[in-house]
C-alpha atoms as a PDB file:
ATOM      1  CA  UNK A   1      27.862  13.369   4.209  1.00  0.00           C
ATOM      2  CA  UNK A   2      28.556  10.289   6.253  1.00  0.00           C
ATOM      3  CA  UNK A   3      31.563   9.795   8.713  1.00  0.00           C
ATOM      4  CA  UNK A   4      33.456   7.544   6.197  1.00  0.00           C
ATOM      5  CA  UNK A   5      32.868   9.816   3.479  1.00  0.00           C
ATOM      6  CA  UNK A   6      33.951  13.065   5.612  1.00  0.00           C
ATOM      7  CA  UNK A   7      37.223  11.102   6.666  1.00  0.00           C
ATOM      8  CA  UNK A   8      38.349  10.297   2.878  1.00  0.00           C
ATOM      9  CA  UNK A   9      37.927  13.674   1.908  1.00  0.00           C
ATOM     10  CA  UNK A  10      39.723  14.839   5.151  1.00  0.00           C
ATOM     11  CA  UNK A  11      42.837  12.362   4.339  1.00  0.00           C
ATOM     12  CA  UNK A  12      42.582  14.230   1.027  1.00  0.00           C
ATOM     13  CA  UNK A  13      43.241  17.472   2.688  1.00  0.00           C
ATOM     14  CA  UNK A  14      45.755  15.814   4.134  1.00  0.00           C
ATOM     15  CA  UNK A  15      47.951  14.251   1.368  1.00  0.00           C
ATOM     16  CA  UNK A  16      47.511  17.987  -0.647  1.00  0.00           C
ATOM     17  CA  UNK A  17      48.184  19.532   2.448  1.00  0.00           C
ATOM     18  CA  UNK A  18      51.667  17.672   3.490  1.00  0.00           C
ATOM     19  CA  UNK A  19      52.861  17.104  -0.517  1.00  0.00           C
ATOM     20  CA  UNK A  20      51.861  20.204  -1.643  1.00  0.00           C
ATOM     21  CA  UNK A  21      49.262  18.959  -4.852  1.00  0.00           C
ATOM     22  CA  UNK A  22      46.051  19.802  -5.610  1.00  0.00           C
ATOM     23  CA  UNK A  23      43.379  17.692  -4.501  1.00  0.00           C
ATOM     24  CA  UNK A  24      42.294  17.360  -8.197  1.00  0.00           C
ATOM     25  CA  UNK A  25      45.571  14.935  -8.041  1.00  0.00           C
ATOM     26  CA  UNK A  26      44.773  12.891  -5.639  1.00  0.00           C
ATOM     27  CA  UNK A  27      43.077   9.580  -6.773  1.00  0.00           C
ATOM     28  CA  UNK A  28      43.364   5.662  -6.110  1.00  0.00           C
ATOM     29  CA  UNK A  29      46.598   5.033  -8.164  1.00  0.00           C
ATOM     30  CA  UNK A  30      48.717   7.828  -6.874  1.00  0.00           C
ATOM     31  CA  UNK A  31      52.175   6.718  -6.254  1.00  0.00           C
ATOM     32  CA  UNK A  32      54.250   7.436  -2.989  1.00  0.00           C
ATOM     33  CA  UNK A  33      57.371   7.782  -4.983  1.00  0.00           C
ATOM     34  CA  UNK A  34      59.823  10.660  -6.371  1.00  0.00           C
ATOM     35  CA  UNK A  35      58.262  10.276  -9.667  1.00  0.00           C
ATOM     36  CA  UNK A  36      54.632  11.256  -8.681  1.00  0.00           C
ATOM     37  CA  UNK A  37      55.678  13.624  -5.704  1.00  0.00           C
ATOM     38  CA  UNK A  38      58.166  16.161  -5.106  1.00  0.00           C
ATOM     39  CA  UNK A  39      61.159  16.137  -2.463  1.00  0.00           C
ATOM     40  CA  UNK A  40      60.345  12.646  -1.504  1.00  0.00           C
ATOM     41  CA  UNK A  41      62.312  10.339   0.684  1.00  0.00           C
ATOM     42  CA  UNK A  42      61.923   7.485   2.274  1.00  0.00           C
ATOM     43  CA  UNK A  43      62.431   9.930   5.896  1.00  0.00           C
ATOM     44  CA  UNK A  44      59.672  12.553   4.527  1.00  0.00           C
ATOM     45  CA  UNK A  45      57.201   9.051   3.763  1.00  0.00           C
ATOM     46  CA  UNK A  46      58.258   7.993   7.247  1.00  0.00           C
ATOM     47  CA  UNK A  47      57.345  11.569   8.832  1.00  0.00           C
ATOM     48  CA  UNK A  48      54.034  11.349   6.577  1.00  0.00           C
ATOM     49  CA  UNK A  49      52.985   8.178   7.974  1.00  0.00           C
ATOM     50  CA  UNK A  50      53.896   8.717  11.830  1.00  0.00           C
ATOM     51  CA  UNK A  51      51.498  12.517  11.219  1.00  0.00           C
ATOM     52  CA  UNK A  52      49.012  10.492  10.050  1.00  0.00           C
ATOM     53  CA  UNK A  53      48.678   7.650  12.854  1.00  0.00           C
ATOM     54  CA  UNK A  54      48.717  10.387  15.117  1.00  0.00           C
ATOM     55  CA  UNK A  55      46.092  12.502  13.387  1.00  0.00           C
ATOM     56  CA  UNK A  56      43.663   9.394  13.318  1.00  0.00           C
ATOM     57  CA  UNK A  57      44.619   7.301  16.430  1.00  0.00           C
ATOM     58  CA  UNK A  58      45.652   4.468  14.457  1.00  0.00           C
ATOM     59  CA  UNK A  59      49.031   2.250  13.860  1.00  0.00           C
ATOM     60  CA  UNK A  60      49.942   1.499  10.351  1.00  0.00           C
ATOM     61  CA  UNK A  61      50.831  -2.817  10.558  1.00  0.00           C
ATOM     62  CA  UNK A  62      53.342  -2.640   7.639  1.00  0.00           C
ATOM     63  CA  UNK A  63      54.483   0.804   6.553  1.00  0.00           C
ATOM     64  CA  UNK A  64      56.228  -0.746   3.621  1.00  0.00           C
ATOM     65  CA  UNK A  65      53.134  -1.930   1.336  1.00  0.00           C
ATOM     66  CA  UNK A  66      51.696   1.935   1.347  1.00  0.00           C
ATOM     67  CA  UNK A  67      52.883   2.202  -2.105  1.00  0.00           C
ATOM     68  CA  UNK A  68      49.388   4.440  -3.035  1.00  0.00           C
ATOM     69  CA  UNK A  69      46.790   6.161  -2.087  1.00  0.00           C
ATOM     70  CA  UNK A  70      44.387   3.547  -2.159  1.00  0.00           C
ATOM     71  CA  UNK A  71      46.658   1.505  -0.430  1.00  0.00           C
ATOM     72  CA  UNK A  72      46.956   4.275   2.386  1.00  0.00           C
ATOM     73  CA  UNK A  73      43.194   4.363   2.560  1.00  0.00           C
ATOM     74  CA  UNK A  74      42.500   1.349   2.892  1.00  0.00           C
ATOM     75  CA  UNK A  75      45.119   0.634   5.623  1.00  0.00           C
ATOM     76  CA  UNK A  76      43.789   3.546   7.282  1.00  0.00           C
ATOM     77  CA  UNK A  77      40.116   2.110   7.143  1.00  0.00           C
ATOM     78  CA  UNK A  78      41.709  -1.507   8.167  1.00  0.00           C
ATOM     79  CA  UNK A  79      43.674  -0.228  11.247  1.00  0.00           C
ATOM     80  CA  UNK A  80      40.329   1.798  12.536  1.00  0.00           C
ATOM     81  CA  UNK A  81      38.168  -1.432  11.992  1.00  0.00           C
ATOM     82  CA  UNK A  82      40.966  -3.879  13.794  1.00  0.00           C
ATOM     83  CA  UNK A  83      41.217  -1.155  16.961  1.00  0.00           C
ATOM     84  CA  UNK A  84      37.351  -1.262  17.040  1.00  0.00           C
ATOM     85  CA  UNK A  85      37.133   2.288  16.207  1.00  0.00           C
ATOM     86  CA  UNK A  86      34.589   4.011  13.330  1.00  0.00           C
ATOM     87  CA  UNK A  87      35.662   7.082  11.523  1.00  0.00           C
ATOM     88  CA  UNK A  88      34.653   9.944  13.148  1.00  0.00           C
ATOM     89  CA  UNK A  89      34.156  13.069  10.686  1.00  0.00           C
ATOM     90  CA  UNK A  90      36.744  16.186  11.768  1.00  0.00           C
ATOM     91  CA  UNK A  91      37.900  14.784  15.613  1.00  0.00           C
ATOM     92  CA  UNK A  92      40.596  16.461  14.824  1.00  0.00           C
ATOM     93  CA  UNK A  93      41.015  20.035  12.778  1.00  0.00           C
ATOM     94  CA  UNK A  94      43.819  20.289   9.715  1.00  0.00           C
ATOM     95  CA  UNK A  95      45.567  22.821  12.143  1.00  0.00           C
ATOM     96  CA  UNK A  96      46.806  20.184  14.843  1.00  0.00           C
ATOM     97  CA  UNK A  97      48.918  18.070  12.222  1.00  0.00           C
ATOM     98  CA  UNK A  98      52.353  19.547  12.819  1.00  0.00           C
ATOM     99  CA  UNK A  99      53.974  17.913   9.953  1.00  0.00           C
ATOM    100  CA  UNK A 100      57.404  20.575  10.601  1.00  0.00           C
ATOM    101  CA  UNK A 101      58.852  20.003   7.387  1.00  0.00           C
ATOM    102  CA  UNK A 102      58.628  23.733   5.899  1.00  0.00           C
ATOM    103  CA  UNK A 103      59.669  23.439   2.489  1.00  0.00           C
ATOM    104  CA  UNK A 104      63.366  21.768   3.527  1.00  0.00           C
ATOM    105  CA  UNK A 105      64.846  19.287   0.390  1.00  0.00           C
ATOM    106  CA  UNK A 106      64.720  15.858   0.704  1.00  0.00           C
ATOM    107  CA  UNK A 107      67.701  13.950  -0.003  1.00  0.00           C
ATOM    108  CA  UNK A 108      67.455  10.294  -1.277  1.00  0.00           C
ATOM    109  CA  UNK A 109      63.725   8.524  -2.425  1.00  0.00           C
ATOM    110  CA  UNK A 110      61.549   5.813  -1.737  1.00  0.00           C
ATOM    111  CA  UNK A 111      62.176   2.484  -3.492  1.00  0.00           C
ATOM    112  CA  UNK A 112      58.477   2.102  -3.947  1.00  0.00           C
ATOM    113  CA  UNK A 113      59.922  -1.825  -4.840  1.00  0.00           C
ATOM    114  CA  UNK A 114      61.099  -2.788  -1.020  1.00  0.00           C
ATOM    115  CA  UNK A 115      56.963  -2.994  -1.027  1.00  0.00           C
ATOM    116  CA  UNK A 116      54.548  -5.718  -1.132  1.00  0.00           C
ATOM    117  CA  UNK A 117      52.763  -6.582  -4.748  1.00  0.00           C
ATOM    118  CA  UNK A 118      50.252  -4.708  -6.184  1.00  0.00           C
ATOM    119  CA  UNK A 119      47.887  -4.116  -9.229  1.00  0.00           C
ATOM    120  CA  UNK A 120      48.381  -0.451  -8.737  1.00  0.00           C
ATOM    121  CA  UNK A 121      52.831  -0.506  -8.512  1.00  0.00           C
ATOM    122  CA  UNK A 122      54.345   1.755 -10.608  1.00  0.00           C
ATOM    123  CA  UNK A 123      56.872   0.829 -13.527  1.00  0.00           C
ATOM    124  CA  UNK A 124      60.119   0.399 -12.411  1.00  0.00           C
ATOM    125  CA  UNK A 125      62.490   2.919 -13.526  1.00  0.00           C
ATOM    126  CA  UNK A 126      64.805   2.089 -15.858  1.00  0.00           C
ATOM    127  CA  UNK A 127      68.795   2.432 -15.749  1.00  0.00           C
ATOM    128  CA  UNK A 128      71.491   0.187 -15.094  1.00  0.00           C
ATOM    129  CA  UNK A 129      71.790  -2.195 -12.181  1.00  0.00           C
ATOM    130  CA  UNK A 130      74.865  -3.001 -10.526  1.00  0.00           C
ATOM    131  CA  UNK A 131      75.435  -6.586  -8.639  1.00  0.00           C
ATOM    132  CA  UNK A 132      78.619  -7.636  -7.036  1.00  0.00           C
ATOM    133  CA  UNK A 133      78.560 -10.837  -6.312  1.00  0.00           C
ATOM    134  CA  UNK A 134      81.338 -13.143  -4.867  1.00  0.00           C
ATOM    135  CA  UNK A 135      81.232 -16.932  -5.429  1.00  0.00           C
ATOM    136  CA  UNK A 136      83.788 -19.852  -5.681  1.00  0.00           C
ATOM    137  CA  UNK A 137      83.952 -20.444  -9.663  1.00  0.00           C
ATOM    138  CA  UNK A 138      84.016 -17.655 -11.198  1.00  0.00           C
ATOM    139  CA  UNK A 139      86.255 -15.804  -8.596  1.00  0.00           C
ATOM    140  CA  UNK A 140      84.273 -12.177  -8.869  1.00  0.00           C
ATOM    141  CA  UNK A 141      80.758 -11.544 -10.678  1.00  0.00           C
ATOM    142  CA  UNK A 142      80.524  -7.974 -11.664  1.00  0.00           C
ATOM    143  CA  UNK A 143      77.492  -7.446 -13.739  1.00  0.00           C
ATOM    144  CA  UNK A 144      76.393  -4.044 -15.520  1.00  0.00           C
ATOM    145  CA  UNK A 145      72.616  -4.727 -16.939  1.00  0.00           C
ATOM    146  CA  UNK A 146      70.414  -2.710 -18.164  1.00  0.00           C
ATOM    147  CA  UNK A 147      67.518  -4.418 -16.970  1.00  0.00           C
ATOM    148  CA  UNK A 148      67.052  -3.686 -12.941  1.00  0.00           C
ATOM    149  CA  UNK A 149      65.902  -7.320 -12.681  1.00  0.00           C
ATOM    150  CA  UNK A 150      68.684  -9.154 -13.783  1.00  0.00           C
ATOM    151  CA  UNK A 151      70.583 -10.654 -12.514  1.00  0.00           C
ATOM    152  CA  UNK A 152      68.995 -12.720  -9.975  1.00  0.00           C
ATOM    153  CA  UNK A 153      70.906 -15.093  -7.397  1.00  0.00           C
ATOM    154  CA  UNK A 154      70.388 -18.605  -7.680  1.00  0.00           C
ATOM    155  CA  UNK A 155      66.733 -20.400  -7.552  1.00  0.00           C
ATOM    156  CA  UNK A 156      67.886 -22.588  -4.519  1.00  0.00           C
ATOM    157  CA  UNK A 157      67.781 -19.674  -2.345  1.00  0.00           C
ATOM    158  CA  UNK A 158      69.708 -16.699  -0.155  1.00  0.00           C
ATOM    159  CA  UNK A 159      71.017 -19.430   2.693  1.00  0.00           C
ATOM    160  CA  UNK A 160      72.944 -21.054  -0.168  1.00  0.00           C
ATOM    161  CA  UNK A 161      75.037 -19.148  -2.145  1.00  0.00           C
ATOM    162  CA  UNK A 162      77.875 -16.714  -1.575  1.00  0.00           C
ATOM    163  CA  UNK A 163      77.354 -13.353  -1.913  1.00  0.00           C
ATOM    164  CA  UNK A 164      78.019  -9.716  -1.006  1.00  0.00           C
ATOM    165  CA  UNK A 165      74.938  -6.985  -0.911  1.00  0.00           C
ATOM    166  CA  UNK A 166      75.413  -3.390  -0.890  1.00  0.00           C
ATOM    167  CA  UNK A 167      73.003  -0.927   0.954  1.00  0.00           C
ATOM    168  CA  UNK A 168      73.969   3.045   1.276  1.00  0.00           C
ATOM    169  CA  UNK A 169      71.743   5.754   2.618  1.00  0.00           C
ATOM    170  CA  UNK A 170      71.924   9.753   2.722  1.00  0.00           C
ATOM    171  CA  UNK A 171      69.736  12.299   4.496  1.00  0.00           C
ATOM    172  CA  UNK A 172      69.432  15.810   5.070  1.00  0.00           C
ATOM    173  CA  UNK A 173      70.070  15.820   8.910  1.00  0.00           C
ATOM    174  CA  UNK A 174      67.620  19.227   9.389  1.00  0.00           C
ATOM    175  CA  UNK A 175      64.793  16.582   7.794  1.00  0.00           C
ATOM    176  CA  UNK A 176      64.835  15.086  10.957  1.00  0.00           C
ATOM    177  CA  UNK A 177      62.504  16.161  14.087  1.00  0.00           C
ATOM    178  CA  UNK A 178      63.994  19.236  16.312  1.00  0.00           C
ATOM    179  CA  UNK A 179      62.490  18.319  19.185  1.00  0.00           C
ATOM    180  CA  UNK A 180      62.911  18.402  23.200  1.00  0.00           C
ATOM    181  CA  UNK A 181      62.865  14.942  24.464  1.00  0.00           C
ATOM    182  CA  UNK A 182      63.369  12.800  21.805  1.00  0.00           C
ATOM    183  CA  UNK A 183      61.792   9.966  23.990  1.00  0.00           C
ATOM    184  CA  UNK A 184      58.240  12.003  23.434  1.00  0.00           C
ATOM    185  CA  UNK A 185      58.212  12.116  19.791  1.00  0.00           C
ATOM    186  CA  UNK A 186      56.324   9.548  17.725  1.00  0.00           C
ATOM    187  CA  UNK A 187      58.574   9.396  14.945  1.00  0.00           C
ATOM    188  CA  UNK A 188      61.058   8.676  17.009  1.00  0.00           C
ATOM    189  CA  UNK A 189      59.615   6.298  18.907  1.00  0.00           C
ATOM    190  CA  UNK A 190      58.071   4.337  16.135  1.00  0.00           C
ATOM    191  CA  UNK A 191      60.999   4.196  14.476  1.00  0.00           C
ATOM    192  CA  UNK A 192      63.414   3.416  16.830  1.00  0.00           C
ATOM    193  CA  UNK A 193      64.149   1.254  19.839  1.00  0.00           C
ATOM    194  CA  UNK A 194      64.170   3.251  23.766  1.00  0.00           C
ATOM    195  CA  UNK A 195      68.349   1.675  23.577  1.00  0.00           C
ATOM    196  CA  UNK A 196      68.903   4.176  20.478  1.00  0.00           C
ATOM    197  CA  UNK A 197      66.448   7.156  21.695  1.00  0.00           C
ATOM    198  CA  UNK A 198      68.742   7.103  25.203  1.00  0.00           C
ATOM    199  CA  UNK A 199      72.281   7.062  23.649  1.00  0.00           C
ATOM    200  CA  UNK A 200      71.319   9.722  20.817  1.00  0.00           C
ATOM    201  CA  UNK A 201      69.448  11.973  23.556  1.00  0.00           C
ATOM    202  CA  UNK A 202      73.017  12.112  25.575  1.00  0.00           C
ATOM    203  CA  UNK A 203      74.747  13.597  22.408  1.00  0.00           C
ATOM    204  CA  UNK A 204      74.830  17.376  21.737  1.00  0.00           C
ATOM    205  CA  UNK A 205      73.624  17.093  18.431  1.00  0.00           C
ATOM    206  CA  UNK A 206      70.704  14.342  18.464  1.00  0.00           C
ATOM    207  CA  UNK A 207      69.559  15.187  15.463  1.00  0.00           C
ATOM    208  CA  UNK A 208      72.951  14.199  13.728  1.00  0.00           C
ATOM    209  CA  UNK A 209      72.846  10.977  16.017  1.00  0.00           C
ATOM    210  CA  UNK A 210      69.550   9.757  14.787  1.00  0.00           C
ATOM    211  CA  UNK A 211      70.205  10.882  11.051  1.00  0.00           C
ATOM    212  CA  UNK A 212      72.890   8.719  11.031  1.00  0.00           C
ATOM    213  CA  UNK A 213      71.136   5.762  12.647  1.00  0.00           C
ATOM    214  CA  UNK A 214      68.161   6.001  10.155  1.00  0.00           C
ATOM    215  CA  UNK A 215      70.415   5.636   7.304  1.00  0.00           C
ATOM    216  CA  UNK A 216      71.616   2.477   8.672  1.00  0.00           C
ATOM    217  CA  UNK A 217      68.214   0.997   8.758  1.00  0.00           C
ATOM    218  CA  UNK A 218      67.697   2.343   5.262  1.00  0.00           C
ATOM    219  CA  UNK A 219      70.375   0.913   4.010  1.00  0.00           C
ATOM    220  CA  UNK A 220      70.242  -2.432   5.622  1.00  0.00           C
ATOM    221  CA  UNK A 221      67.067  -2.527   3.801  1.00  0.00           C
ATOM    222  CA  UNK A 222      68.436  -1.554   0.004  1.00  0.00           C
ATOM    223  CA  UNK A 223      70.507  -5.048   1.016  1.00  0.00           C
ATOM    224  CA  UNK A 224      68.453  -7.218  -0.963  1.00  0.00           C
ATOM    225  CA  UNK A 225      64.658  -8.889  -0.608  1.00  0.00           C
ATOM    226  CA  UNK A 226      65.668 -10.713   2.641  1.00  0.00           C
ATOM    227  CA  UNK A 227      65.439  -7.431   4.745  1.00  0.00           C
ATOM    228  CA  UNK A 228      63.150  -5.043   2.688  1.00  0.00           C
ATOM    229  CA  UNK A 229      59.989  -6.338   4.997  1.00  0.00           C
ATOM    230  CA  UNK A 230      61.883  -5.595   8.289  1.00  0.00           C
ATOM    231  CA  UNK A 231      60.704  -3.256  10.452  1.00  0.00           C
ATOM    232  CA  UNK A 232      62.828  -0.207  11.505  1.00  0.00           C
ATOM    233  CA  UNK A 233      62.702  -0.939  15.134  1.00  0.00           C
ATOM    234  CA  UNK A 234      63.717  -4.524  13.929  1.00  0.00           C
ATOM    235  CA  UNK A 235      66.973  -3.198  13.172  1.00  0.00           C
ATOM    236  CA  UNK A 236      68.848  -1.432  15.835  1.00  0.00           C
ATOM    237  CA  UNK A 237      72.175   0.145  15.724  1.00  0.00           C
ATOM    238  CA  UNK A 238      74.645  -0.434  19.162  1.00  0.00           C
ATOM    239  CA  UNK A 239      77.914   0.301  19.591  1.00  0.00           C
ATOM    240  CA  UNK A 240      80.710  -1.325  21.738  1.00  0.00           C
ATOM    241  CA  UNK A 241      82.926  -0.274  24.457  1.00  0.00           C
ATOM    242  CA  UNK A 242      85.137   1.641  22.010  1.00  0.00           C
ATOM    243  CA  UNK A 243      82.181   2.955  20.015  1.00  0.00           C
ATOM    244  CA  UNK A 244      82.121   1.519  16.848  1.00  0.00           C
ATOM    245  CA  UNK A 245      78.680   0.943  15.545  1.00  0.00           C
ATOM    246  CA  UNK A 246      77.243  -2.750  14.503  1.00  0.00           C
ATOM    247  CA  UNK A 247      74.105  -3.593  13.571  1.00  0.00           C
ATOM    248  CA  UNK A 248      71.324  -6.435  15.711  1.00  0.00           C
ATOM    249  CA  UNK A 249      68.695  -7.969  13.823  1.00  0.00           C
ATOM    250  CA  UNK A 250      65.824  -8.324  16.046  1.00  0.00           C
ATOM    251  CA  UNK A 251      63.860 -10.947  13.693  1.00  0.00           C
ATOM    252  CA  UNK A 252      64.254 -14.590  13.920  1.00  0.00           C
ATOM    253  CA  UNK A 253      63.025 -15.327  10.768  1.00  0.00           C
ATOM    254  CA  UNK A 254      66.088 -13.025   9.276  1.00  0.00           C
ATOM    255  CA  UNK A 255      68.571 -14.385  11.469  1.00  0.00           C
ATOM    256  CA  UNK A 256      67.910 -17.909  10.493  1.00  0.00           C
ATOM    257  CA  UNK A 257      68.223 -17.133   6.909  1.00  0.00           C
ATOM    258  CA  UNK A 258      71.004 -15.031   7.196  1.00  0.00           C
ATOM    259  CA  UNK A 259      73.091 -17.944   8.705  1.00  0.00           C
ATOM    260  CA  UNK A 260      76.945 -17.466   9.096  1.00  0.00           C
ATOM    261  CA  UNK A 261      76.942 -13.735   7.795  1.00  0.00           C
ATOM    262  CA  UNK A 262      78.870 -10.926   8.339  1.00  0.00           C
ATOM    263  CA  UNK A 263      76.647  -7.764   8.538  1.00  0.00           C
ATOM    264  CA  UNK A 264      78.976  -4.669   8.434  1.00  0.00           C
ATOM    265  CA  UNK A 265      78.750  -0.795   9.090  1.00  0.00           C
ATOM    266  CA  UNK A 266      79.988   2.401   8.689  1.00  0.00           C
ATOM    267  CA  UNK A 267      78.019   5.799   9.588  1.00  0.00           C
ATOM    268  CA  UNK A 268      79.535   9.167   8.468  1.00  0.00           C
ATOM    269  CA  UNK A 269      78.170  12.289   9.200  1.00  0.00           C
ATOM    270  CA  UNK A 270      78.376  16.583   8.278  1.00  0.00           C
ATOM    271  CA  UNK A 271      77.245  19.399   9.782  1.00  0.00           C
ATOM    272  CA  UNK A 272      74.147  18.564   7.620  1.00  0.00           C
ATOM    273  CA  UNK A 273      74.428  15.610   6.001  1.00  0.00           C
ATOM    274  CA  UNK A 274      74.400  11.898   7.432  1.00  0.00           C
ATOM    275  CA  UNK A 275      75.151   8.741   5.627  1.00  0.00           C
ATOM    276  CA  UNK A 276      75.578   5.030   6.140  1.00  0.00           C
ATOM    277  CA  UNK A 277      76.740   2.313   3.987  1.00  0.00           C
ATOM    278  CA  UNK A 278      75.778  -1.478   5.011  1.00  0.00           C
ATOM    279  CA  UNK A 279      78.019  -4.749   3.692  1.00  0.00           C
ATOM    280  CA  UNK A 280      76.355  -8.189   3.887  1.00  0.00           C
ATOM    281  CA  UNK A 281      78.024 -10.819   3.282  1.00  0.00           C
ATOM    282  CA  UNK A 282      76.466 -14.263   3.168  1.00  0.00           C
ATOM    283  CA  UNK A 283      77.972 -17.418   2.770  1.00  0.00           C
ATOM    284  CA  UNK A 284      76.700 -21.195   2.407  1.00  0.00           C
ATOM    285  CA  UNK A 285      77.120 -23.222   5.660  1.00  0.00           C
END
C-alpha cells in the first residue's frame, strides 16, 4: 500500500472513529450535515476539522466548502501539496486524536448551504422559510413560503435595498473545550482572535464566555449570503466600557458592502446553554 493510499484509509478511521459510522458508510458523497450524521453541529464540524489539521499538520483554507467527504479529502490532499508536504502513512497513531467529545448532544446543525457549490450538495430540506424584510413601499414584507428559496431580495444587489436579516445561534456550553489555557488550544485559537481568548480566559467560567461568543459568529453568518464565506476569526465580538457586546467585521470586502448598517447583538447564556441572536440592518445610501 502506498503513502496516499494508507492516508485515505487512515482519514477513514478517522471520520468512523469521531462520528461513530461504520467505515462501510463512508464514501465520496457523504454529507457533513444532521441528515447523514448524528448529533451534528456546526461546533462538533468545527471541533472535527481543528482534530484533523492537527492530526495531519495541515490548515484547512476555507472550512466552509467541506460539505463531503470527498470534499474533505481532497482539501486534505490540497493543503499537504500547497505546504510542500507528501502523505506520510501512520505519522501519527488513531490514539493521539483527542477529539473530547464523549458522547455529549449537540445542539443546533450545520447549514451545509452557507457552503460553496457543488455536484455532490445535498437537497435542501424542505419547510417553510421566513423573511422579514423592511422597505419604503410596502411598509413591512412578511413572507411565509414554502419554498426555502423564495423570496429573494432584489437583482440590483445587497448595497441597495432596505432590509433586516435575522441570525440566532444555540450551543451546548459542555460542547466546548475544557481546557487549561485557552490560549494553547487549537480550536480556540483557530477560531478566535488572541482579543477574545484574553477577555474569556479572565472569566470564571470560560467555557460559558466562549460559548456565547461562538454563537455570535454563527449567527452573524445565518444573516444572509453576504457573511456565510467569512471566516470566524473575521468576526470578533468586543465589548465597551460598560460591557455590552458589539460585533467588528474584520473584512473589507464585507464592510464595503455592508455600507451604512447597523449590525446588532445580544448574547444570553445558562448554566449550560449559550445563545446569541444577530440583527442586520441594511439600508441604501
Amino acid at each position: 500500500m502506498n503513502a496516499k493510499a494508507a492516508e485515505e484509509l487512515e482519514l477513514d478511521e478517522l471520520v468512523a472513529q469521531f462520528w461513530k459510522i461504520d467505515r462501510s458508510e463512508i464514501h465520496d458523497g457523504l454529507a457533513f450535515d444532521s441528515t447523514h450524521l448524528r448529533a451534528m453541529s456546526s461546533l462538533r464540524f468545527y471541533r472535527f476539522l481543528v482534530a484533523l489539521e492537527d492530526h495531519f499538520g495541515v490548515k484547512l483554507n476555507d472550512p466552509a466548502s467541506i460539505i463531503t467527504y470527498g470534499v474533505l479529502r481532497a482539501a486534505i490532499a490540497a493543503a499537504r501539496v500547497q505546504a510542500g508536504d507528501s502523505p506520510q502513512a501512520g505519522a501519527v497513531g488513531l490514539g493521539a486524536v483527542g477529539w473530547g467529545l464523549g458522547n455529549q448532544k449537540a445542539v443546533g446543525s450545520r447549514q451545509s448551504a452557507v457552503c460553496s457549490p457543488s455536484s455532490a450538495q445535498p437537497e435542501p430540506v424542505e419547510g417553510p422559510a421566513l423573511i422579514l424584510s423592511l422597505s419604503k413601499d410596502p411598509p413591512l414584507i412578511l413572507s411565509l413560503s414554502k419554498d426555502p428559496a423564495s423570496p429573494q431580495p432584489p437583482a440590483h444587489g445587497p448595497t441597495s435595498w432596505d432590509g433586516i436579516s435575522i441570525g440566532h445561534d444555540i450551543e451546548a456550553i459542555a460542547n466546548f473545550p475544557d481546557v487549561q489555557g485557552a490560549s494553547l488550544d487549537s480550536f480556540y485559537t483557530r477560531y478566535f482572535t488572541p482579543a477574545e481568548i484574553a477577555r474569556c480566559a479572565q472569566s470564571s467560567n470560560p467555557r460559558q464566555h466562549f460559548a456565547a461568543r461562538f454563537c455570535a459568529k454563527e449567527a452573524l453568518r445565518k444573516c444572509g449570503a453576504l457573511f456565510r464565506e467569512l471566516a470566524l476569526t473575521d468576526i470578533e465580538v468586543v465589548n465597551d466600557a460598560a460591557g455590552s457586546p458589539s460585533i467588528v467585521i474584520h473584512d473589507e470586502r464585507t464592510n464595503q458592502l455592508l455600507g451604512p448598517s447597523a449590525v446588532l447583538l445580544t448574547l444570553s447564556h445558562t448554566d449550560t446553554l449559550a445563545s446569541a441572536m444577530v440583527l442586520v440592518v441594511r439600508s441604501a445610501p
